[in-house]
PDB file of N, CA and C in Angstrom:
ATOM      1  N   UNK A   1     -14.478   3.751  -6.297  1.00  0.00           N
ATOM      2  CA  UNK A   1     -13.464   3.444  -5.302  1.00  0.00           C
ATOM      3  C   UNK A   1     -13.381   1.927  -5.124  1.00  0.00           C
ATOM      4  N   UNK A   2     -12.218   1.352  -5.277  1.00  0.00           N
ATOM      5  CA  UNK A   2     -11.473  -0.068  -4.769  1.00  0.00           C
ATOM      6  C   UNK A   2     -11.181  -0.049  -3.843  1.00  0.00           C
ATOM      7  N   UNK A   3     -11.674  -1.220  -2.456  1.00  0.00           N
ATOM      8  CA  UNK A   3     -11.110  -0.958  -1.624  1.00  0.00           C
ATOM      9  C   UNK A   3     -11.099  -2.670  -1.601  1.00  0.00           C
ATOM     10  N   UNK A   4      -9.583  -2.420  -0.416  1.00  0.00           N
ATOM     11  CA  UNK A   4      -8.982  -4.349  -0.677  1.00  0.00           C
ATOM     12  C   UNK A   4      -8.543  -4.282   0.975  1.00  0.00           C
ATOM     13  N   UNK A   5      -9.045  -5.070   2.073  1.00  0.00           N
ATOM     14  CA  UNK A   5      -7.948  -5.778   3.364  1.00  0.00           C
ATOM     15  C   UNK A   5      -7.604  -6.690   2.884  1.00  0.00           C
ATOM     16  N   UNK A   6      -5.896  -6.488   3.280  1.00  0.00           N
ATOM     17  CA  UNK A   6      -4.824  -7.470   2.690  1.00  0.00           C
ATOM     18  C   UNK A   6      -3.954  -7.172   4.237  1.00  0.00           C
ATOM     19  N   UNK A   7      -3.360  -8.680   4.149  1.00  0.00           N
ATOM     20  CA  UNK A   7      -1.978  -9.074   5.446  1.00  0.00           C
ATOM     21  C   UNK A   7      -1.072  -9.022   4.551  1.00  0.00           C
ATOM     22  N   UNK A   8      -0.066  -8.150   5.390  1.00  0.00           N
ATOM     23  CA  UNK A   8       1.173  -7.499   5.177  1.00  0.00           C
ATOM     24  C   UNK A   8       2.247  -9.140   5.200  1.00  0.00           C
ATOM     25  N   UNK A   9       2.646  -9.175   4.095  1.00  0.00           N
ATOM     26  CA  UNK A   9       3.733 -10.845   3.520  1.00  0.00           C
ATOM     27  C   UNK A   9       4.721 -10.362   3.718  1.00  0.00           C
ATOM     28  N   UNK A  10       5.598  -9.101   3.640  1.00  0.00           N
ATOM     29  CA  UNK A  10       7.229  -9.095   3.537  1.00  0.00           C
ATOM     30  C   UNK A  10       7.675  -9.146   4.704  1.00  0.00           C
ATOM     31  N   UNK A  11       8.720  -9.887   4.606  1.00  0.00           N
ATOM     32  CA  UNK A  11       9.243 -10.330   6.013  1.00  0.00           C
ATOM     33  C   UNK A  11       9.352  -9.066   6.826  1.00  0.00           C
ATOM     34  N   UNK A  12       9.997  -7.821   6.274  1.00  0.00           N
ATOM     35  CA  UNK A  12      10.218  -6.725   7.124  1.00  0.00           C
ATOM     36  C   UNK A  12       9.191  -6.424   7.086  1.00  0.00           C
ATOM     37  N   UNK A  13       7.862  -6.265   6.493  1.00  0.00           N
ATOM     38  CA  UNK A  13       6.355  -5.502   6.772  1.00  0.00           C
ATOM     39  C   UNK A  13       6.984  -4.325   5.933  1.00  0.00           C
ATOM     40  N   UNK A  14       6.173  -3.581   5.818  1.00  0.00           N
ATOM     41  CA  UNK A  14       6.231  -2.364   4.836  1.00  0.00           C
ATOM     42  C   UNK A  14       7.081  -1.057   5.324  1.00  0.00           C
ATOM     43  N   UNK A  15       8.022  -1.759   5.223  1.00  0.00           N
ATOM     44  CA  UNK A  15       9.414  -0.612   5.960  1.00  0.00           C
ATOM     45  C   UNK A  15      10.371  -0.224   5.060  1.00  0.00           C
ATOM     46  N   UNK A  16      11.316   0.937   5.373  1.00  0.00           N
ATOM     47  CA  UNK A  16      12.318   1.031   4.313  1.00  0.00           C
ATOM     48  C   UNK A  16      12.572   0.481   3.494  1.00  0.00           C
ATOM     49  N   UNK A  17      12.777  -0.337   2.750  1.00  0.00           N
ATOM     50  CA  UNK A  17      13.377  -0.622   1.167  1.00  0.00           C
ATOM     51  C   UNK A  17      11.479  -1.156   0.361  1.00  0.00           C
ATOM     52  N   UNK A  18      11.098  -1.585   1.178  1.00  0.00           N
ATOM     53  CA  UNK A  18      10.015  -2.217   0.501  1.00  0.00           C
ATOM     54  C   UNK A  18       8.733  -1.050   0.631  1.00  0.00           C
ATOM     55  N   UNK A  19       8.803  -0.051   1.512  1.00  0.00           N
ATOM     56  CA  UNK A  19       8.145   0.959   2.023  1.00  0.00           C
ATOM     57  C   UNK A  19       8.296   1.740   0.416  1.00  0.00           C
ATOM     58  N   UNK A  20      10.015   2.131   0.204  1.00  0.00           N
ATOM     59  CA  UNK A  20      10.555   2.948  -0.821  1.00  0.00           C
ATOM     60  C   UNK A  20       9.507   2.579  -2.317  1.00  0.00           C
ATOM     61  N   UNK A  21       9.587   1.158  -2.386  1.00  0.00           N
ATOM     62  CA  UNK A  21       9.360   0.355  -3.498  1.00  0.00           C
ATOM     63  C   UNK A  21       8.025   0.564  -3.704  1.00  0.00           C
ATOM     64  N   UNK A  22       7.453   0.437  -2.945  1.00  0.00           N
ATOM     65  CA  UNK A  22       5.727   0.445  -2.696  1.00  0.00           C
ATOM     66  C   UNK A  22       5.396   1.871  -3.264  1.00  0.00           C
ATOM     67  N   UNK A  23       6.473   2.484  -2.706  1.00  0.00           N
ATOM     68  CA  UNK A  23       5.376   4.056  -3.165  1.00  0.00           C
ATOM     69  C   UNK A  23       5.815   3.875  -4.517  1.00  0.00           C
ATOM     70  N   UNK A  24       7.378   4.098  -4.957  1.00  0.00           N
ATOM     71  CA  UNK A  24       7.487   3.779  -6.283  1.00  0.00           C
ATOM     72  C   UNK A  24       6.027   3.198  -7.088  1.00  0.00           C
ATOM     73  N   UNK A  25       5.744   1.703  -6.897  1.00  0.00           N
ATOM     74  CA  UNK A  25       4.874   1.426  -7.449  1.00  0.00           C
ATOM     75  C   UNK A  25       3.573   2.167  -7.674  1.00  0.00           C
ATOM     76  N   UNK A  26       2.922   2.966  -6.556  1.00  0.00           N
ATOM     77  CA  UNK A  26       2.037   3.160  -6.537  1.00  0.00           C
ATOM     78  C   UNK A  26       1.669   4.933  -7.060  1.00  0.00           C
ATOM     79  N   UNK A  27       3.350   5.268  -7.437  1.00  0.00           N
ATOM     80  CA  UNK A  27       3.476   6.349  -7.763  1.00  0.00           C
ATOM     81  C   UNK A  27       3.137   6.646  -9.547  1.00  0.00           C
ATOM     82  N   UNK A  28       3.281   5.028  -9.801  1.00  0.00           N
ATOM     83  CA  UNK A  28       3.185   4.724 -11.505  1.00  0.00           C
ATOM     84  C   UNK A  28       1.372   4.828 -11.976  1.00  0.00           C
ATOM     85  N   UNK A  29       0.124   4.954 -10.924  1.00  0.00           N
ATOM     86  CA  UNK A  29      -0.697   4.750 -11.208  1.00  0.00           C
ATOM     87  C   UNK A  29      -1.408   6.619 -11.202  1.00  0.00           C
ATOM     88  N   UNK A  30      -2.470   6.905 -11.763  1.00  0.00           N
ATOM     89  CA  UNK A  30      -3.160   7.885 -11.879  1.00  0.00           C
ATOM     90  C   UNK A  30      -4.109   7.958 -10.598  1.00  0.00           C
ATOM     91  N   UNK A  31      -4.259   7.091 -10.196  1.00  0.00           N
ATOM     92  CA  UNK A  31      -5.449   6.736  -9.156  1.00  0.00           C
ATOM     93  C   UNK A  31      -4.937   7.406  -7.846  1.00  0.00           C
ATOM     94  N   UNK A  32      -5.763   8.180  -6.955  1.00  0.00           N
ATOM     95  CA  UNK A  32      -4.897   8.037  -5.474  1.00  0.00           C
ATOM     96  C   UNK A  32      -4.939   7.397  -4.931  1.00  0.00           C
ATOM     97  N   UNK A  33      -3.635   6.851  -4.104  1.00  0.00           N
ATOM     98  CA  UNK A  33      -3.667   5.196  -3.548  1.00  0.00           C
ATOM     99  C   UNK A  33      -3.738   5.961  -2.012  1.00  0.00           C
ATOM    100  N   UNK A  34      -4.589   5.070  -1.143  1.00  0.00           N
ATOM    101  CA  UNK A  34      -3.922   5.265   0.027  1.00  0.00           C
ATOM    102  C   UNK A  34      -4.069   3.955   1.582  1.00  0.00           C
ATOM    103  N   UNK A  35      -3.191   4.033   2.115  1.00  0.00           N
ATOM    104  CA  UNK A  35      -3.250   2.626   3.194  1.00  0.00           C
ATOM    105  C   UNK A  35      -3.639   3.402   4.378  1.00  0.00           C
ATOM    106  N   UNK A  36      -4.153   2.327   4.993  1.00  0.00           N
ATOM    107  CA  UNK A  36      -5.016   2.487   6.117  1.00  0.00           C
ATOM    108  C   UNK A  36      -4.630   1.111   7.138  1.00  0.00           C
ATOM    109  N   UNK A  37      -4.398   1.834   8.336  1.00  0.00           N
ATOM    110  CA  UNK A  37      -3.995   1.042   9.608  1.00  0.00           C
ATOM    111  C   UNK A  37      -4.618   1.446  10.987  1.00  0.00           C
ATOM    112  N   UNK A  38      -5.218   0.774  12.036  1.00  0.00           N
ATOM    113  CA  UNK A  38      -5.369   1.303  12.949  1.00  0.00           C
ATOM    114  C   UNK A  38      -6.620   2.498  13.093  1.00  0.00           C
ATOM    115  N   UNK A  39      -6.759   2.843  12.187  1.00  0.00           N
ATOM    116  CA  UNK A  39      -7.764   4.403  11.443  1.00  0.00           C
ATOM    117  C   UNK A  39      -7.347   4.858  10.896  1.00  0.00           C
ATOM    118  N   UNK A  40      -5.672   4.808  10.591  1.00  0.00           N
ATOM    119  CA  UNK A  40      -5.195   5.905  10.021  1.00  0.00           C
ATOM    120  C   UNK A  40      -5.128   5.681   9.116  1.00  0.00           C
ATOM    121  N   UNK A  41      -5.465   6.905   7.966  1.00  0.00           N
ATOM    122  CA  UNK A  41      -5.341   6.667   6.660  1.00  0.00           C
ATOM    123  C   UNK A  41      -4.311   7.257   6.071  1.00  0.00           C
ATOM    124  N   UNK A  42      -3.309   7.026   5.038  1.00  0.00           N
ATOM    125  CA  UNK A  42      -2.376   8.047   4.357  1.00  0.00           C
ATOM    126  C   UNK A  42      -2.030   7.552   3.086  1.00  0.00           C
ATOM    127  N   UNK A  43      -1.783   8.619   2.272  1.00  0.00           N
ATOM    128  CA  UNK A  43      -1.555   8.619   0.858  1.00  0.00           C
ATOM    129  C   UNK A  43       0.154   7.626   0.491  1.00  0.00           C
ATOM    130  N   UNK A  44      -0.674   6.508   0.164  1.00  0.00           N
ATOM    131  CA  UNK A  44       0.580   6.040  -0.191  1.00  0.00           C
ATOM    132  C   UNK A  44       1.425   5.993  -1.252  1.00  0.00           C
ATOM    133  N   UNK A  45       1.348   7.167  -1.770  1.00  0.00           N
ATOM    134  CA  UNK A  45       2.515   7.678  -2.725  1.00  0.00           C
ATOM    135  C   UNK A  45       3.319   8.520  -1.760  1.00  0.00           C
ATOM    136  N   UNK A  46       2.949   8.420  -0.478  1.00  0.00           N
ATOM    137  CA  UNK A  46       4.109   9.402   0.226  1.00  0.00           C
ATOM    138  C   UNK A  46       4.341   8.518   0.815  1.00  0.00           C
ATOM    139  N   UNK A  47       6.399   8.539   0.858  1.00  0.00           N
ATOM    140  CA  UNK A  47       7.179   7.596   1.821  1.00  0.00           C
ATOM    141  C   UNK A  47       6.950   8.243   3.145  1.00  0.00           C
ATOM    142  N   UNK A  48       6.908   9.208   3.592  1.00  0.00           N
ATOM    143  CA  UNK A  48       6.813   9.918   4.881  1.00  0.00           C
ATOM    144  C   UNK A  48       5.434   9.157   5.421  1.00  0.00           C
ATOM    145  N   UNK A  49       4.292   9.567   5.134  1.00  0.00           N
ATOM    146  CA  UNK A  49       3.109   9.157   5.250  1.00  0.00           C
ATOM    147  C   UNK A  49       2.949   7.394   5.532  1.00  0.00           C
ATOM    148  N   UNK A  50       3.738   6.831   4.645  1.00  0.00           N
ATOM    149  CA  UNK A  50       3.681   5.185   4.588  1.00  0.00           C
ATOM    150  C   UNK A  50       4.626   4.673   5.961  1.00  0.00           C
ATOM    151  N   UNK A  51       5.539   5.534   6.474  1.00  0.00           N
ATOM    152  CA  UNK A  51       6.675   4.955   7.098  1.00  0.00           C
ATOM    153  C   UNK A  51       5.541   5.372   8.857  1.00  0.00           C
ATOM    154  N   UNK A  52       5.020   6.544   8.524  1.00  0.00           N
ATOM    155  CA  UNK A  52       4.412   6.562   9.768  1.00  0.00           C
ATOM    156  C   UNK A  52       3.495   5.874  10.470  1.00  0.00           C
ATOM    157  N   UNK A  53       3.218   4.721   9.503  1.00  0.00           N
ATOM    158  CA  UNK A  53       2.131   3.761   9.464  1.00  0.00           C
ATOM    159  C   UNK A  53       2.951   2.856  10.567  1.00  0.00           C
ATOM    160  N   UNK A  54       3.966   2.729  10.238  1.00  0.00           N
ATOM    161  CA  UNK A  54       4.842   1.633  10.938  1.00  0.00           C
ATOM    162  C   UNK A  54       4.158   0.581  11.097  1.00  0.00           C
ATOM    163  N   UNK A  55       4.387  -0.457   9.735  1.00  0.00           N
ATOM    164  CA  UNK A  55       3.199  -1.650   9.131  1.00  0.00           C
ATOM    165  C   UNK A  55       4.214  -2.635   9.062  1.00  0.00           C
ATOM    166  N   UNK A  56       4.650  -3.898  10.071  1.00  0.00           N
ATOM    167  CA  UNK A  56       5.031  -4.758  10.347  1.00  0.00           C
ATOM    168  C   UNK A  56       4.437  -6.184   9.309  1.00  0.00           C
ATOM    169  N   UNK A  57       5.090  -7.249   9.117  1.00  0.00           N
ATOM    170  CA  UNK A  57       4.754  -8.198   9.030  1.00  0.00           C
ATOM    171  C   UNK A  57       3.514  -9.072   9.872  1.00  0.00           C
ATOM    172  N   UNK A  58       2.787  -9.195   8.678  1.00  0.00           N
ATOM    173  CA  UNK A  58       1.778 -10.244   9.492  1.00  0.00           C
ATOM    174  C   UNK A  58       0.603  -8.910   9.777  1.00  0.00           C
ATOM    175  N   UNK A  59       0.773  -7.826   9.416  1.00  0.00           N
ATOM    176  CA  UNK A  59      -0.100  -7.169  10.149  1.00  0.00           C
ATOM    177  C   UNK A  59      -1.364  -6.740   8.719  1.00  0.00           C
ATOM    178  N   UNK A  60      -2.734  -6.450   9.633  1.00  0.00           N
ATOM    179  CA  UNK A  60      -3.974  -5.712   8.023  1.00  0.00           C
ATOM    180  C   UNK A  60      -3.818  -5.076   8.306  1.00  0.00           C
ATOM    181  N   UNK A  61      -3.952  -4.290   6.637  1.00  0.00           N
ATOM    182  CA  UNK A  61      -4.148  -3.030   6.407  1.00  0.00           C
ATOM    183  C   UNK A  61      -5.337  -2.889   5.016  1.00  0.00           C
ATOM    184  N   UNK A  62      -5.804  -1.813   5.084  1.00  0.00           N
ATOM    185  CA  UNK A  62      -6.700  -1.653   3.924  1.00  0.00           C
ATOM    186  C   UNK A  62      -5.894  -0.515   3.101  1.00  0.00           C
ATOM    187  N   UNK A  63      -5.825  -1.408   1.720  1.00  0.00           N
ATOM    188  CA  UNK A  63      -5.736  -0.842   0.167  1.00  0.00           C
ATOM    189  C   UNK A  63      -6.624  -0.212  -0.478  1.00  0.00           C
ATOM    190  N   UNK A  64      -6.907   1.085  -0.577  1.00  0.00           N
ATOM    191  CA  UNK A  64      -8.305   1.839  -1.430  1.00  0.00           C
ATOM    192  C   UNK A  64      -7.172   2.583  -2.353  1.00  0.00           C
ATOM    193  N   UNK A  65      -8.340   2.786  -3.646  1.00  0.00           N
ATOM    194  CA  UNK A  65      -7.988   4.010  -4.842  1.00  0.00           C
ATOM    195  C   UNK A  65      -9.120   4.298  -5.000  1.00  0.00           C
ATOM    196  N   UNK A  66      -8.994   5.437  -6.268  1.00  0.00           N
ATOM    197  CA  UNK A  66      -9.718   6.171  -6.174  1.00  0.00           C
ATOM    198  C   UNK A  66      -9.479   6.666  -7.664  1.00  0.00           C
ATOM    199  N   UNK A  67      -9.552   6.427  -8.844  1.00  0.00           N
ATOM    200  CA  UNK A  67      -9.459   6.989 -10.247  1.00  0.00           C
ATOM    201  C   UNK A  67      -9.701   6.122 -11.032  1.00  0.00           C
ATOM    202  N   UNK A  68      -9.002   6.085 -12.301  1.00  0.00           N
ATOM    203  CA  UNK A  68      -9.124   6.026 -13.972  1.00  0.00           C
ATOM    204  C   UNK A  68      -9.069   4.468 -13.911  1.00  0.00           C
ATOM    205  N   UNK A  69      -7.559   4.157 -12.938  1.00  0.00           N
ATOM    206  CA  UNK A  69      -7.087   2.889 -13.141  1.00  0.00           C
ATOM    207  C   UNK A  69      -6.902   2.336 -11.703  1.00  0.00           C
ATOM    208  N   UNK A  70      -7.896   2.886 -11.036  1.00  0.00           N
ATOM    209  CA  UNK A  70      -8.356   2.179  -9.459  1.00  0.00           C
ATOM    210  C   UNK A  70      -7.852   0.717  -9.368  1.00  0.00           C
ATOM    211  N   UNK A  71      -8.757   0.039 -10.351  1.00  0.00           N
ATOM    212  CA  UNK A  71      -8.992  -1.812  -9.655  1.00  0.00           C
ATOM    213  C   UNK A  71      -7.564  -2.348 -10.499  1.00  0.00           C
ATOM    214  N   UNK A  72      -6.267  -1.682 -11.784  1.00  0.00           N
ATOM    215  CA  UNK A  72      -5.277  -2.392 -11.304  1.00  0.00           C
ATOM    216  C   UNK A  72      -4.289  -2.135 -10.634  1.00  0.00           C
ATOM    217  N   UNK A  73      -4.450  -0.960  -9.414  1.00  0.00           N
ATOM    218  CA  UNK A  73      -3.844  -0.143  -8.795  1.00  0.00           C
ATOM    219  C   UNK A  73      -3.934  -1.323  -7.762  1.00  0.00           C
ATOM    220  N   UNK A  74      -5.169  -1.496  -7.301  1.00  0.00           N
ATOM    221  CA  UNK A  74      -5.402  -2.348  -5.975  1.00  0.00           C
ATOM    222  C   UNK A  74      -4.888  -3.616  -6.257  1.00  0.00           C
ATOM    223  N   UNK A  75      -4.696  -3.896  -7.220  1.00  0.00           N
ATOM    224  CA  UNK A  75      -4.533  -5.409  -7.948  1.00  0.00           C
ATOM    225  C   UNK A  75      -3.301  -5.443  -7.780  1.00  0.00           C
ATOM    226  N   UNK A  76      -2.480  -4.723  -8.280  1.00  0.00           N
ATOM    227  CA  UNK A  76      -1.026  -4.807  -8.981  1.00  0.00           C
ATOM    228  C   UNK A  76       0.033  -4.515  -7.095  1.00  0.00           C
ATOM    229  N   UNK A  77      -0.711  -3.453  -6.369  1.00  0.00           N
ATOM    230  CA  UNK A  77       0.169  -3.231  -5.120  1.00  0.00           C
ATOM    231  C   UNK A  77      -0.988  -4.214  -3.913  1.00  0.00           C
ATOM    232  N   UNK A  78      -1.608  -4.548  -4.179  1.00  0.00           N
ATOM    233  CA  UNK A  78      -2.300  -5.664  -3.077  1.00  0.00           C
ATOM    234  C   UNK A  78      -1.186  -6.892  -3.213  1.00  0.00           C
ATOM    235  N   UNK A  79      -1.091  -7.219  -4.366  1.00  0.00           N
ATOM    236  CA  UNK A  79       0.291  -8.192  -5.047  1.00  0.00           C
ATOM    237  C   UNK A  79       1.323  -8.147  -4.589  1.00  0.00           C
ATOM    238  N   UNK A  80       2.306  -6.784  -4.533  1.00  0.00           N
ATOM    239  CA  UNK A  80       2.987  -6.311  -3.935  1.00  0.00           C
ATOM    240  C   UNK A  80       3.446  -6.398  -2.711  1.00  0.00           C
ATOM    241  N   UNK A  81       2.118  -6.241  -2.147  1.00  0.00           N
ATOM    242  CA  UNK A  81       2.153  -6.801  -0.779  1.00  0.00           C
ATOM    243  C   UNK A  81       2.038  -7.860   0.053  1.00  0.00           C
ATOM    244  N   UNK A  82       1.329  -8.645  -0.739  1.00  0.00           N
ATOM    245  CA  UNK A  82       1.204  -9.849  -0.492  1.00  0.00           C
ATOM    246  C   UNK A  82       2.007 -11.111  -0.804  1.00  0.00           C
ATOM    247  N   UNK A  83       2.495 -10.913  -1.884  1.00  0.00           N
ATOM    248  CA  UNK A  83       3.613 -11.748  -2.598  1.00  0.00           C
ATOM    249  C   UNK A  83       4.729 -11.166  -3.019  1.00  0.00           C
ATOM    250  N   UNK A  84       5.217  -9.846  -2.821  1.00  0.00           N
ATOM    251  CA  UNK A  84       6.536  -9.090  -2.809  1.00  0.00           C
ATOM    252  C   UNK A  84       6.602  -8.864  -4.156  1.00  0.00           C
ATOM    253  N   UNK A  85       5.824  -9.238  -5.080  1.00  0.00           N
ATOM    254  CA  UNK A  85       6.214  -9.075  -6.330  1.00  0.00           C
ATOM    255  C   UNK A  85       5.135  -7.911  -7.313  1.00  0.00           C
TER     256      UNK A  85
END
């Protein structure tokens, strides 16, 4: 298991379009991804799950996986999040 605290960079924080994008991304990996806020933990290959986070700009959250291709899962959407790209 990879686990990463990272501050939320996109101006909107991890909401609709970038919320959408995120799972996209994290939907491309084998690993289970999931974010964590507050305590709460949820699988972030689910937009439902990610949106309930309601994860603002500026705000931590912890990045964990859990498989084959864990550490460029955490790598590639820690990125994501941090630098939008």
């Amino acid at each position: 298991m990879v686990v990463k605290e990272i501050e939320v960079k996109l101006p909107a924080g991890l909401q609709s379009r970038y919320a959408a994008e995120f799972v996209q991304e994290a939907s491309n990996f084998a690993a289970d991804v999931y974010l964590e806020k507050g305590g709460r933990n949820v699988n972030a290959k689910s937009i439902m799950g990610l949106m309930s986070l309601a994860i603002g700009p500026n705000e931590m959250v912890k990045l964990s996986a859990t498989g084959t291709d864990e550490e460029e899962a955490v790598a590639q959407l820690s990125n994501f999040i941090e630098n939008n790209k």
